[in-house]
Structure formats: structure tokens, C-alpha cells
PDB file of N, CA and C in Angstrom:
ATOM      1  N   UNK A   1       0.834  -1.182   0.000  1.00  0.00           N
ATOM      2  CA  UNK A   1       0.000   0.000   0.000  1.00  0.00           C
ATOM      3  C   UNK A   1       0.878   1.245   0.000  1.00  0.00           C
ATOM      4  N   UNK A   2       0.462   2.368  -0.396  1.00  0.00           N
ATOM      5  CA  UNK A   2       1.276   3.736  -0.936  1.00  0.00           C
ATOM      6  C   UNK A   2       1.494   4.081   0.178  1.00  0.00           C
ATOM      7  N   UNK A   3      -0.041   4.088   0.807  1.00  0.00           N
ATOM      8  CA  UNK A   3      -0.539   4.979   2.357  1.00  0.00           C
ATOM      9  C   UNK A   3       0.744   4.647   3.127  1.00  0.00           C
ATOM     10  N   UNK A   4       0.485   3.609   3.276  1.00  0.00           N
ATOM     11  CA  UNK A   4       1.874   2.680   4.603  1.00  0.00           C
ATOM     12  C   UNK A   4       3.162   2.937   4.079  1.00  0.00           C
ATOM     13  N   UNK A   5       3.625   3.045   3.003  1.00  0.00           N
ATOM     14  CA  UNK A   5       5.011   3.038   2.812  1.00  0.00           C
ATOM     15  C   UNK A   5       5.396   4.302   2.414  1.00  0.00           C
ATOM     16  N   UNK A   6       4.480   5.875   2.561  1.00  0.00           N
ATOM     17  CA  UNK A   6       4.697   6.934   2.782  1.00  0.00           C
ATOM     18  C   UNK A   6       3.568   7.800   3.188  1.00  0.00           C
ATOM     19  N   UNK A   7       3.485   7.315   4.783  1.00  0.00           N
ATOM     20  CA  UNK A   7       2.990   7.839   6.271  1.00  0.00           C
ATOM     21  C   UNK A   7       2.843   9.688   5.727  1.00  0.00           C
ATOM     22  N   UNK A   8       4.017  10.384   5.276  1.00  0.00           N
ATOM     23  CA  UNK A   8       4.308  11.595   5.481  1.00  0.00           C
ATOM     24  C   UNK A   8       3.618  12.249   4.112  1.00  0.00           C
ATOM     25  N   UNK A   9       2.785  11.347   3.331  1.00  0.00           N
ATOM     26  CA  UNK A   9       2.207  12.132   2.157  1.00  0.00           C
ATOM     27  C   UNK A   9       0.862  12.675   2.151  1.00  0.00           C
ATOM     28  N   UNK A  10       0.599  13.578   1.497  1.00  0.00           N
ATOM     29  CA  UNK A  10      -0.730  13.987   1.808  1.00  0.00           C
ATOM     30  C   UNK A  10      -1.995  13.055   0.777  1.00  0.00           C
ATOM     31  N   UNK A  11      -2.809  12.993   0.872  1.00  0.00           N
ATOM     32  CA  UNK A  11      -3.618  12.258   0.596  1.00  0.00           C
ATOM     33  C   UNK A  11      -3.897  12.594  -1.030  1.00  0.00           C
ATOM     34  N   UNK A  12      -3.887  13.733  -1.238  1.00  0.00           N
ATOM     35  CA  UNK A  12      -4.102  13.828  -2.859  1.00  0.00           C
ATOM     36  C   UNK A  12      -2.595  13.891  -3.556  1.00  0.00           C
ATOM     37  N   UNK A  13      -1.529  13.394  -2.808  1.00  0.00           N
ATOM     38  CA  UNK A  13      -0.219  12.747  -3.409  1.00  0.00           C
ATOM     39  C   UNK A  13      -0.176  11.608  -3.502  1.00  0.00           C
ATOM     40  N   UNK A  14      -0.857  10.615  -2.262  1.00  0.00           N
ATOM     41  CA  UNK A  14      -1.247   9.172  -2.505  1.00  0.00           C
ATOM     42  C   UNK A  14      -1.600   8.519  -3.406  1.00  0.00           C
ATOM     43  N   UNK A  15      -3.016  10.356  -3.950  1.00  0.00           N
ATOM     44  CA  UNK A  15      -4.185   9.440  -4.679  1.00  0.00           C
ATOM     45  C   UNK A  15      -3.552   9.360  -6.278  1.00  0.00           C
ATOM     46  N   UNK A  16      -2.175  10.349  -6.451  1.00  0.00           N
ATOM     47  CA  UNK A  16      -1.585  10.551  -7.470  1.00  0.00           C
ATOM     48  C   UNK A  16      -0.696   9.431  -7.825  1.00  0.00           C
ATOM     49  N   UNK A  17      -0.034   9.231  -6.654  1.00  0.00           N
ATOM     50  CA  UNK A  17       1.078   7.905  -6.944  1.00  0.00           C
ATOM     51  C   UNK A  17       0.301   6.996  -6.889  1.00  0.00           C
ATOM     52  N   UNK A  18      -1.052   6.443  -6.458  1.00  0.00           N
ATOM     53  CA  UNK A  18      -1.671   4.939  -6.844  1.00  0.00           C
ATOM     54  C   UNK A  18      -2.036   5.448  -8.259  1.00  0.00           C
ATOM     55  N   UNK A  19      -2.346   6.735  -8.899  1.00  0.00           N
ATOM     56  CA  UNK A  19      -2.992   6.284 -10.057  1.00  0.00           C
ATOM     57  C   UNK A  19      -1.807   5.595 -11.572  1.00  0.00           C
ATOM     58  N   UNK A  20      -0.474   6.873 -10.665  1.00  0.00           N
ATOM     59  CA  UNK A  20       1.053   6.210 -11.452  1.00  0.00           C
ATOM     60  C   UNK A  20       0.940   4.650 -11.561  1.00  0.00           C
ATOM     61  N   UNK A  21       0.929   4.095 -10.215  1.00  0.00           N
ATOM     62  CA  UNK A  21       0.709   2.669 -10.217  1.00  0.00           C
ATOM     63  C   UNK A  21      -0.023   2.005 -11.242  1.00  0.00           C
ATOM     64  N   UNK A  22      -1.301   2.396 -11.485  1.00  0.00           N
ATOM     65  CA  UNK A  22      -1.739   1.655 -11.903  1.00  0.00           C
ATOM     66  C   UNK A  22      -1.495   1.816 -13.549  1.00  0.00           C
ATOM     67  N   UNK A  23      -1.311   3.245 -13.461  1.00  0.00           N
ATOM     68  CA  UNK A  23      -1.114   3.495 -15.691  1.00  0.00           C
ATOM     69  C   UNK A  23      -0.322   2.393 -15.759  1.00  0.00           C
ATOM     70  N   UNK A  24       1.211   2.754 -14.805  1.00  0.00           N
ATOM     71  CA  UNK A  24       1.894   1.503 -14.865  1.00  0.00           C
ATOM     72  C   UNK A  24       1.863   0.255 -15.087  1.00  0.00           C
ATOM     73  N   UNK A  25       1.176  -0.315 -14.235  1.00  0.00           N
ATOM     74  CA  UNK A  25       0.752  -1.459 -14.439  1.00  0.00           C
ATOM     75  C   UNK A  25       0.061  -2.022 -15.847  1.00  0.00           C
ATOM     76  N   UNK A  26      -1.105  -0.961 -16.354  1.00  0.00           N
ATOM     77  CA  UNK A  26      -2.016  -0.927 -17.613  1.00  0.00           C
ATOM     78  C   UNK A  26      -0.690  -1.018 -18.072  1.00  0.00           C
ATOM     79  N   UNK A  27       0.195  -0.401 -18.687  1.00  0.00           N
ATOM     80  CA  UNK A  27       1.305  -0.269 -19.566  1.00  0.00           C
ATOM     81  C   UNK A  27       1.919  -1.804 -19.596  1.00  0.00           C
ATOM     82  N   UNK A  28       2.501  -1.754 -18.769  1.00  0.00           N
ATOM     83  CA  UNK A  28       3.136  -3.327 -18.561  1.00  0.00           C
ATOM     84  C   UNK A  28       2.181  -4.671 -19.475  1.00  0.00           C
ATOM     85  N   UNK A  29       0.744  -4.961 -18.735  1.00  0.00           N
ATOM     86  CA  UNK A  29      -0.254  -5.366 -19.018  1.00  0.00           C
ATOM     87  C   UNK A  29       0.174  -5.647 -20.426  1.00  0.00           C
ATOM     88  N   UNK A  30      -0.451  -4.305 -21.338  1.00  0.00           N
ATOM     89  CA  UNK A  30      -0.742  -4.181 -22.548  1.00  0.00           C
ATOM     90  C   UNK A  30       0.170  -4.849 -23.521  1.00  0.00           C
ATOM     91  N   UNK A  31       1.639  -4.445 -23.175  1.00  0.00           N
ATOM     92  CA  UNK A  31       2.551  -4.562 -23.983  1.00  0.00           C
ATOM     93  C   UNK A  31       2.633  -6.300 -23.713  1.00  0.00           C
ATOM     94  N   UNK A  32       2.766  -6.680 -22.542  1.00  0.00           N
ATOM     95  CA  UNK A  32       2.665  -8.537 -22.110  1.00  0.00           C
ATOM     96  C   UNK A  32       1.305  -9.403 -23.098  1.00  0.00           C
ATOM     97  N   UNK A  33       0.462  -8.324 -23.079  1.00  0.00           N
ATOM     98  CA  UNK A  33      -0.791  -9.288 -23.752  1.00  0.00           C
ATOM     99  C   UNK A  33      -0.441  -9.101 -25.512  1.00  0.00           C
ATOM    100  N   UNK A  34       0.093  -7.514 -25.578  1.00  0.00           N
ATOM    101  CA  UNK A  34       0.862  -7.499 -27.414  1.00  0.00           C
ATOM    102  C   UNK A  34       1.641  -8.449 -28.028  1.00  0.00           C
ATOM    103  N   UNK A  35       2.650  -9.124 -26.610  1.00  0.00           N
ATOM    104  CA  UNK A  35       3.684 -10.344 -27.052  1.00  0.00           C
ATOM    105  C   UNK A  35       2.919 -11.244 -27.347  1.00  0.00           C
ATOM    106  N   UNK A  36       1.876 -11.424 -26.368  1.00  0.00           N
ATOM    107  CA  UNK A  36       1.290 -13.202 -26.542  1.00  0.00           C
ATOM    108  C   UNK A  36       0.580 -13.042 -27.598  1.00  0.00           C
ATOM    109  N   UNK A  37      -0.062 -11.936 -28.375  1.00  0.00           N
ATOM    110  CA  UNK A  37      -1.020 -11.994 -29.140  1.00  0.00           C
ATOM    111  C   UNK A  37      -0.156 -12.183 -30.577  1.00  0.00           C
ATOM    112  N   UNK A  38       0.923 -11.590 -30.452  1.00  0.00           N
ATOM    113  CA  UNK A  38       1.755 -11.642 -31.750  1.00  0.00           C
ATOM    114  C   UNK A  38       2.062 -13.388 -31.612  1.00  0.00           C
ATOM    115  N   UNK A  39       2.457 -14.076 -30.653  1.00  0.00           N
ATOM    116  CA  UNK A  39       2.803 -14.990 -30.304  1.00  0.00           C
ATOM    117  C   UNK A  39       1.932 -16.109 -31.375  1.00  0.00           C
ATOM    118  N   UNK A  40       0.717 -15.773 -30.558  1.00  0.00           N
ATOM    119  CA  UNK A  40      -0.473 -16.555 -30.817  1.00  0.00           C
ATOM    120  C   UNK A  40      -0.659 -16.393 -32.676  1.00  0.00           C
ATOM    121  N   UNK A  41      -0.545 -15.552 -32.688  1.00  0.00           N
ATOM    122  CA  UNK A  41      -0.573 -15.022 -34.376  1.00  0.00           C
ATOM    123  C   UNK A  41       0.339 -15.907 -35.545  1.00  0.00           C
ATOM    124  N   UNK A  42       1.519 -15.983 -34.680  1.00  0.00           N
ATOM    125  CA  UNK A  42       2.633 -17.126 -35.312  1.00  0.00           C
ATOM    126  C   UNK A  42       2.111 -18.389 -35.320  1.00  0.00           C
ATOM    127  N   UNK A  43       1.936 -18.665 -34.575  1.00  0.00           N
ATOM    128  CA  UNK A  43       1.421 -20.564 -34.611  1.00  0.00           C
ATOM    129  C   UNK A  43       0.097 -20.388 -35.044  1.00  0.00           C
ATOM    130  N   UNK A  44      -0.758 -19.718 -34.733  1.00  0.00           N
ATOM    131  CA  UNK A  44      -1.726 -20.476 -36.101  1.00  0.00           C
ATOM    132  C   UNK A  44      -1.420 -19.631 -37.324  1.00  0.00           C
ATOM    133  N   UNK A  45      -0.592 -19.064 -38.146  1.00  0.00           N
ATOM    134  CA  UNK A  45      -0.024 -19.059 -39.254  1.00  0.00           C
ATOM    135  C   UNK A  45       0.606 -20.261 -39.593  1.00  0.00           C
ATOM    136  N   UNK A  46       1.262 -20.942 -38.359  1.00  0.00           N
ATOM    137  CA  UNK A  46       2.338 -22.119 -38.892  1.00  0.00           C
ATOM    138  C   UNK A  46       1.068 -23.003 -39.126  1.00  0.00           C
ATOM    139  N   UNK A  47       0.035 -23.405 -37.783  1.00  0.00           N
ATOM    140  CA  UNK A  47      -1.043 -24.415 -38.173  1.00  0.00           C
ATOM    141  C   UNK A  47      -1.343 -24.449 -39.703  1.00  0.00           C
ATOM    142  N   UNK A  48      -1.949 -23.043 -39.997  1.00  0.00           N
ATOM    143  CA  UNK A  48      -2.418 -22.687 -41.042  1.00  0.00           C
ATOM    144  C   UNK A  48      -1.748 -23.403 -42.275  1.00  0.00           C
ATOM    145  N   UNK A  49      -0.267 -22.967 -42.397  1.00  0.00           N
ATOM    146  CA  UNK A  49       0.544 -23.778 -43.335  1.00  0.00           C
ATOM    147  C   UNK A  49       0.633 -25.066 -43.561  1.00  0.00           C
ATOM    148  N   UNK A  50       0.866 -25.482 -42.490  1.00  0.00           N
ATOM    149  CA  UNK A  50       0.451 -26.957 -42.042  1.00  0.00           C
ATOM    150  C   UNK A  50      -0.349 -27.679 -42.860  1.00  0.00           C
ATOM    151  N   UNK A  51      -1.600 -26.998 -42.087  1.00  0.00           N
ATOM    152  CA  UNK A  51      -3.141 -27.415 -42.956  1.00  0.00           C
ATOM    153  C   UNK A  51      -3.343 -27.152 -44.496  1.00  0.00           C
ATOM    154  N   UNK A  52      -2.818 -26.747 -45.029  1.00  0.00           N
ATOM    155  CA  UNK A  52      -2.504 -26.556 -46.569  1.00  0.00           C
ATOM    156  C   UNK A  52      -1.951 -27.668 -47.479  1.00  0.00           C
TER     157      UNK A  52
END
């Protein structure tokens, strides 16, 4: 938690650094689900070939 690991912040600095957190997180997310999707994109191209 933000709260607990900086006691000395004011509350609409909290509410600023959880929202950092979370773009963060969205960011991370996005780009992790971009790999698998490209991922996923490769093998059924290969299936695809396959099946040909």
C-alpha cells in the first residue's frame, strides 16, 4: 500500500502515486498481452501452413 510506505504524504499525493501505479501497471499489461497476441498469431499461421 502507498498509504503505509509513505505515512508523510498527503492524501491527494497518494491518490496521485496509486494512479502512477496503476497506468503503470495498464502499460506493462498491454505490452505482455501485445507479445502473446503476436505470439499466438505465429502458430496459427504455422497451423495454417500446415493445414494446406
Amino acid at each position: 500500500m502507498i498509504a503505509s510506505s509513505a505515512p508523510q504524504k498527503k492524501s491527494g499525493e497518494i491518490s496521485v502515486l496509486a494512479c502512477l501505479n496503476i497506468a503503470d501497471e495498464l502499460y506493462r499489461l498491454k505490452a505482455k498481452n501485445k507479445k502473446a497476441k503476436e505470439r499466438v498469431e505465429k502458430v496459427i499461421k504455422r497451423i495454417e501452413k500446415e493445414i494446406k
